[in-house]
Protein backbone atom coordinates (compact mmCIF):
# COMPACT_ATOMS: atom_id res chain seq x y z
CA UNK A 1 103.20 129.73 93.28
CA UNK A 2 100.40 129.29 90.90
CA UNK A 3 102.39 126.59 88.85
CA UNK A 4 102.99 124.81 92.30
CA UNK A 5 98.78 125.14 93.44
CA UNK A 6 97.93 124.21 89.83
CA UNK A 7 100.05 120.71 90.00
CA UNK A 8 99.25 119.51 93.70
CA UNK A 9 95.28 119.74 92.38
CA UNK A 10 96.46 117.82 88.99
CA UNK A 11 98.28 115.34 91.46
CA UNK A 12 95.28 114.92 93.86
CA UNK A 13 92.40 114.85 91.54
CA UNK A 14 90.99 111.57 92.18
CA UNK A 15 90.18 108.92 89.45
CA UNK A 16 86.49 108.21 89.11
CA UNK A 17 84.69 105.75 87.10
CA UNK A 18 82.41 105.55 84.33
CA UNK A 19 78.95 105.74 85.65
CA UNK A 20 76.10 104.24 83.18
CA UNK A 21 72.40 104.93 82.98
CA UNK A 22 70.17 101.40 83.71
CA UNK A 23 66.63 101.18 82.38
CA UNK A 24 66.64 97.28 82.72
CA UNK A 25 65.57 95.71 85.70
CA UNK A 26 67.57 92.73 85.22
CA UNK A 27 70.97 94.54 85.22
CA UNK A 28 71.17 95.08 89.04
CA UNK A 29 70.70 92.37 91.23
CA UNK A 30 68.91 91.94 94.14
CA UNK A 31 71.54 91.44 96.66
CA UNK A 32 70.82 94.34 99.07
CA UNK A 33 67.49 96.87 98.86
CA UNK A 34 65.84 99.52 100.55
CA UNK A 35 62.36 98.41 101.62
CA UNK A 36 59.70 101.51 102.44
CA UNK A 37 57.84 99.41 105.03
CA UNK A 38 60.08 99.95 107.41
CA UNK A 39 59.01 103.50 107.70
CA UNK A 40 54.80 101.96 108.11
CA UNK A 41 52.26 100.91 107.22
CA UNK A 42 50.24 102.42 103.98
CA UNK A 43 49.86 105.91 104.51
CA UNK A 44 51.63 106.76 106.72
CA UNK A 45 54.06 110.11 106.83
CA UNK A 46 57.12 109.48 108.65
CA UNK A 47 59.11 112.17 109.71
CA UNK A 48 62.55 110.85 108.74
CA UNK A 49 63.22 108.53 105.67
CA UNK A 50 67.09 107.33 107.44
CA UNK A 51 67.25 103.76 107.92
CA UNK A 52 68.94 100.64 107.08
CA UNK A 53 69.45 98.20 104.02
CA UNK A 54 68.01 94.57 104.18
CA UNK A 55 71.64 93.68 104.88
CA UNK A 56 71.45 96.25 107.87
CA UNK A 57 73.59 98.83 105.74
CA UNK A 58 72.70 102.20 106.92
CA UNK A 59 71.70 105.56 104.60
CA UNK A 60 69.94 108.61 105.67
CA UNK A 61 66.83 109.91 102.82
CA UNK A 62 65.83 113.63 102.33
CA UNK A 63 63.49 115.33 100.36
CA UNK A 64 63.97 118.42 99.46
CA UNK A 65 60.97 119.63 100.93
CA UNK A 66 57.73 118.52 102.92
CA UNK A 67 57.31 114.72 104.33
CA UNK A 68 57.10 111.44 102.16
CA UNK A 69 54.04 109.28 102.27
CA UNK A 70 54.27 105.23 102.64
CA UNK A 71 52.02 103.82 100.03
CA UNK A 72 51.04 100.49 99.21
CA UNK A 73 50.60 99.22 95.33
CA UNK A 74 47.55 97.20 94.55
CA UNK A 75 45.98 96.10 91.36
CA UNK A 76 42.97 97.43 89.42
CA UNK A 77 40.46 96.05 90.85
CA UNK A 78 40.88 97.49 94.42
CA UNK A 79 41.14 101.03 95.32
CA UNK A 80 44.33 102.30 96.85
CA UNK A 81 46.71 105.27 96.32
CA UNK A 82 49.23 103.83 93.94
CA UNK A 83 48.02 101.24 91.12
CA UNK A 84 50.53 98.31 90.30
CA UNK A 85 51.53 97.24 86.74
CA UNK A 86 54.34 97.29 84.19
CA UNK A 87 57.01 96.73 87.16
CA UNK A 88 55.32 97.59 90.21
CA UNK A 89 53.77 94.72 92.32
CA UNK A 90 50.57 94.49 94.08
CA UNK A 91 51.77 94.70 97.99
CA UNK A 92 54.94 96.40 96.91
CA UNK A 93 55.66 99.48 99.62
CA UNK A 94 56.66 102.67 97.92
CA UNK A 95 57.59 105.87 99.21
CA UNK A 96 55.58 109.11 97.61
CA UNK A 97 57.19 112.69 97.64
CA UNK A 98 54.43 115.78 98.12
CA UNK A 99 53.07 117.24 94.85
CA UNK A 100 54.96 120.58 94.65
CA UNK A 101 55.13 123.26 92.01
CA UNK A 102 58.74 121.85 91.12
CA UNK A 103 61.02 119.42 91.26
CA UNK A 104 61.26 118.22 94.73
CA UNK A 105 64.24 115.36 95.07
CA UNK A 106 64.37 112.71 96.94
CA UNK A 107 68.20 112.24 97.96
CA UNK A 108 69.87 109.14 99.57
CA UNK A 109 73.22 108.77 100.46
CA UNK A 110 74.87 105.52 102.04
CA UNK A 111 77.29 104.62 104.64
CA UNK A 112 79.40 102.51 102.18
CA UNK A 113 80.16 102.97 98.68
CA UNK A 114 78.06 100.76 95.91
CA UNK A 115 78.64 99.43 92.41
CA UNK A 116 74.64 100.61 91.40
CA UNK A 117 71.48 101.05 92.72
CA UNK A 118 68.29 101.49 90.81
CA UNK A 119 64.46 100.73 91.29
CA UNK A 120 61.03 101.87 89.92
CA UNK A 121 59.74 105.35 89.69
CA UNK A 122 56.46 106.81 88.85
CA UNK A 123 54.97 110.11 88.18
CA UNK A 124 51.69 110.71 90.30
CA UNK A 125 49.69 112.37 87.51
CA UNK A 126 49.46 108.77 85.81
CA UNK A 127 50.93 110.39 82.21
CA UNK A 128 54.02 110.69 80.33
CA UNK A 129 56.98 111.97 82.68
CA UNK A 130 60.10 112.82 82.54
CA UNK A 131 63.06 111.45 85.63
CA UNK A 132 66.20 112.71 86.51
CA UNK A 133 68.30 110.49 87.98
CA UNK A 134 72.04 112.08 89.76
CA UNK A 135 74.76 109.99 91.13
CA UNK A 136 77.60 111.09 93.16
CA UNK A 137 81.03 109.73 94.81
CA UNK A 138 81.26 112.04 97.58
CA UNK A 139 80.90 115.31 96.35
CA UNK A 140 81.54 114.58 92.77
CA UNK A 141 78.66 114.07 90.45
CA UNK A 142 79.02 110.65 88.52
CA UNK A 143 76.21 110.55 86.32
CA UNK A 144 73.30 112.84 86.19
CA UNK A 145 70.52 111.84 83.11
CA UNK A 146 66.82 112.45 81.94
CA UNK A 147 64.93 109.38 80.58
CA UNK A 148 61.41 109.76 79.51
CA UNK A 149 58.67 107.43 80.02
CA UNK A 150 56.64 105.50 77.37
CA UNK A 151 53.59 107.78 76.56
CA UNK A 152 51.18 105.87 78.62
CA UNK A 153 53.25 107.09 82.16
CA UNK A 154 54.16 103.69 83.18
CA UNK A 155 56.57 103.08 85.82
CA UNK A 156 60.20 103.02 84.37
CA UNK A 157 62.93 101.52 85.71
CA UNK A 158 65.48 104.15 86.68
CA UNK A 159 69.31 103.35 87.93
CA UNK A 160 72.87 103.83 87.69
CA UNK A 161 75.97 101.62 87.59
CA UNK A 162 79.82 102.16 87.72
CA UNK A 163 82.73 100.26 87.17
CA UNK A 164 83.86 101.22 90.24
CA UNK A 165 82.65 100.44 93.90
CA UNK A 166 82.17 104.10 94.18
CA UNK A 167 78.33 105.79 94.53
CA UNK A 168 77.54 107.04 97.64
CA UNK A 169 74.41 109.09 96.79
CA UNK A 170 71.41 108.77 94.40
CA UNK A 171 69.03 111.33 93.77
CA UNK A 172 65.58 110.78 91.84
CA UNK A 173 63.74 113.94 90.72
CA UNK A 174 61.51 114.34 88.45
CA UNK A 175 62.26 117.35 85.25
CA UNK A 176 58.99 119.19 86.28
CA UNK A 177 56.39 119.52 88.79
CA UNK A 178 54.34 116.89 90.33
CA UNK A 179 55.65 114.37 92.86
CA UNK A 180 55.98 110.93 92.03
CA UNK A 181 56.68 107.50 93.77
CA UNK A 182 59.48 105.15 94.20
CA UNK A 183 59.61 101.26 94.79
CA UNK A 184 62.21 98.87 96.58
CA UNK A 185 65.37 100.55 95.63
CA UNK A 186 68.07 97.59 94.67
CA UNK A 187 71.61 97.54 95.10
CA UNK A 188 74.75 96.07 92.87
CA UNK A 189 77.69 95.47 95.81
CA UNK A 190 80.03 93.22 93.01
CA UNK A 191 81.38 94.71 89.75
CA UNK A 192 79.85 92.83 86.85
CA UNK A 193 81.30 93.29 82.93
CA UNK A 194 78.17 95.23 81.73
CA UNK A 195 78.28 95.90 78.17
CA UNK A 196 77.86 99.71 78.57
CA UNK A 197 81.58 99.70 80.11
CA UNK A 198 84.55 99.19 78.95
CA UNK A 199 86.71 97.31 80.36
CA UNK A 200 90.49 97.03 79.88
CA UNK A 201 92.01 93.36 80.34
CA UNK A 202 95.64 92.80 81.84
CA UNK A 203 97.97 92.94 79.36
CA UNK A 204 98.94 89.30 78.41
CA UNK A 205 102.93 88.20 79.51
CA UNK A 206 105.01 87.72 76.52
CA UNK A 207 106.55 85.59 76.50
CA UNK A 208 110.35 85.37 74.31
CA UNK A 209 109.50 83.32 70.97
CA UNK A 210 111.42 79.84 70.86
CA UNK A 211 114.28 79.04 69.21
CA UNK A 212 113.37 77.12 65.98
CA UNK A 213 114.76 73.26 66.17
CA UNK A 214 118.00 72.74 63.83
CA UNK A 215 117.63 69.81 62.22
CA UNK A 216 120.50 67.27 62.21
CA UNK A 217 122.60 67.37 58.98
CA UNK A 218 122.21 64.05 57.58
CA UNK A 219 125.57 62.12 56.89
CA UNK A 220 126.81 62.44 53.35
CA UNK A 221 127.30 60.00 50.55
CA UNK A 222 131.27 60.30 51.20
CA UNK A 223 131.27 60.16 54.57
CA UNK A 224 129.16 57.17 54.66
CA UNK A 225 131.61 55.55 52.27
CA UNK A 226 135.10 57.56 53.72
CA UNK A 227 133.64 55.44 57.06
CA UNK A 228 132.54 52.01 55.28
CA UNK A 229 136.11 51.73 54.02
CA UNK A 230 137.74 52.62 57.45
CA UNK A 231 136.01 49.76 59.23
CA UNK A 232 136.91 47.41 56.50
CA UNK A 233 140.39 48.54 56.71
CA UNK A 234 140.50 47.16 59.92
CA UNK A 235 138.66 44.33 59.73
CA UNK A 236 141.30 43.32 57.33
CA UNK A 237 144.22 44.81 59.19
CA UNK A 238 142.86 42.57 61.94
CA UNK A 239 142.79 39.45 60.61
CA UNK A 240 146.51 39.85 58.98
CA UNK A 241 147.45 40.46 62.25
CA UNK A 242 146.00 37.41 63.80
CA UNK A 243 147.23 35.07 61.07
């Protein structure tokens, strides 16, 4: 019974791909996003982060505690609540998770499967942080790294990609206490070749080598002669008979 249990979960173990960290903002494209402003204006604190993608994809958010605030970046020279710079636009709508003792995580899981998804995140206490970033297919975890930021705390660029059409959830902590913010969260819904993979090509057809050509024995000396006499012969026999 054991041998039987142990083979049906080797049999139905699904396959799952190879699930790469993304610090470049150029990787994923901008083919489908989560914008914040849906949930209001700056400062607001909505009371439910579930909405839809800017293709009208839907995906429910969750924090792991408290409510999210709506803030709006703007540059040095004006006061706001979040400062823009090194990635993060002046006007760009991010959502803000409460300053807790701990890591507080803001989850979001989608109603279709994705490629990638990645976007900006910031630490609120404006100095060197460190993010965690968790994918999943389903239940299964796909990916879950720490990337540090550069010394000065500015926003990093934070995502993961698979080589298969296969995240459903993304989770962006951060490996300490504080809260922190996130911009416009961008989604890859095509496989592209990234370098990070590898990818196996088809197996080329091969084909069955050709025959090499014979050549054509050239006629020899003797023959050429064996047949100049013959048609001599009856030139000659010919002509006797004629006469």
């Amino acid at each position: 019974m054991r041998r039987f249990l142990l083979l049906l979960l080797c049999v139905s173990a699904p396959a799952f791909g190879n699930a790469i960290v993304i610090t470049d903002p150029t990787v994923i494209q901008s083919y489908d996003m989560i914008n914040w402003s849906q949930f209001g204006s700056d400062m607001s604190t909505p009371m439910s982060l579930s909405g839809h993608t800017s293709v009208y994809e839907q995906f429910t958010g969750q924090l792991g505690s408290g409510h999210a605030t709506i803030v709006v970046a703007c540059n040095s020279s004006a006061y706001c609540d979040w400062q823009s710079g090194n990635g993060i636009n002046s006007g760009d709508t991010l959502v803000k998770t409460p300053d807790t003792a701990s890591a507080d995580p803001l989850s979001i899981t989608l109603s279709r499967p994705m490629y990638g998804v990645g976007g900006y995140i910031q630490a609120d206490s404006g100095t060197q942080f460190t993010a965690r970033i968790q994918a999943f297919a389903g239940v299964n975890s796909v990916l879950d790294m720490l990337v540090t930021s550069d010394a000065a705390g500015d926003p990093l660029y934070l995502g993961a990609l698979d080589n298969s059409k296969e995240i459903t959830r993304v989770v962006y902590s951060l490996n300490g206490a504080g809260g922190f913010a996130l911009d416009t969260l961008y989604f890859q819904t095509y496989f592209i070749n990234n370098p990070g993979f590898i990818v196996n090509p088809p197996t080329p057809i091969q084909q069955p080598p050709l025959a090499p050509a014979v050549a054509a024995p050239e006629p020899s000396a003797a023959a050429l002669l064996f047949l100049g006499m013959l048609i001599v012969g009856l030139k000659l026999k010919t002509r006797f008979a004629t006469a």
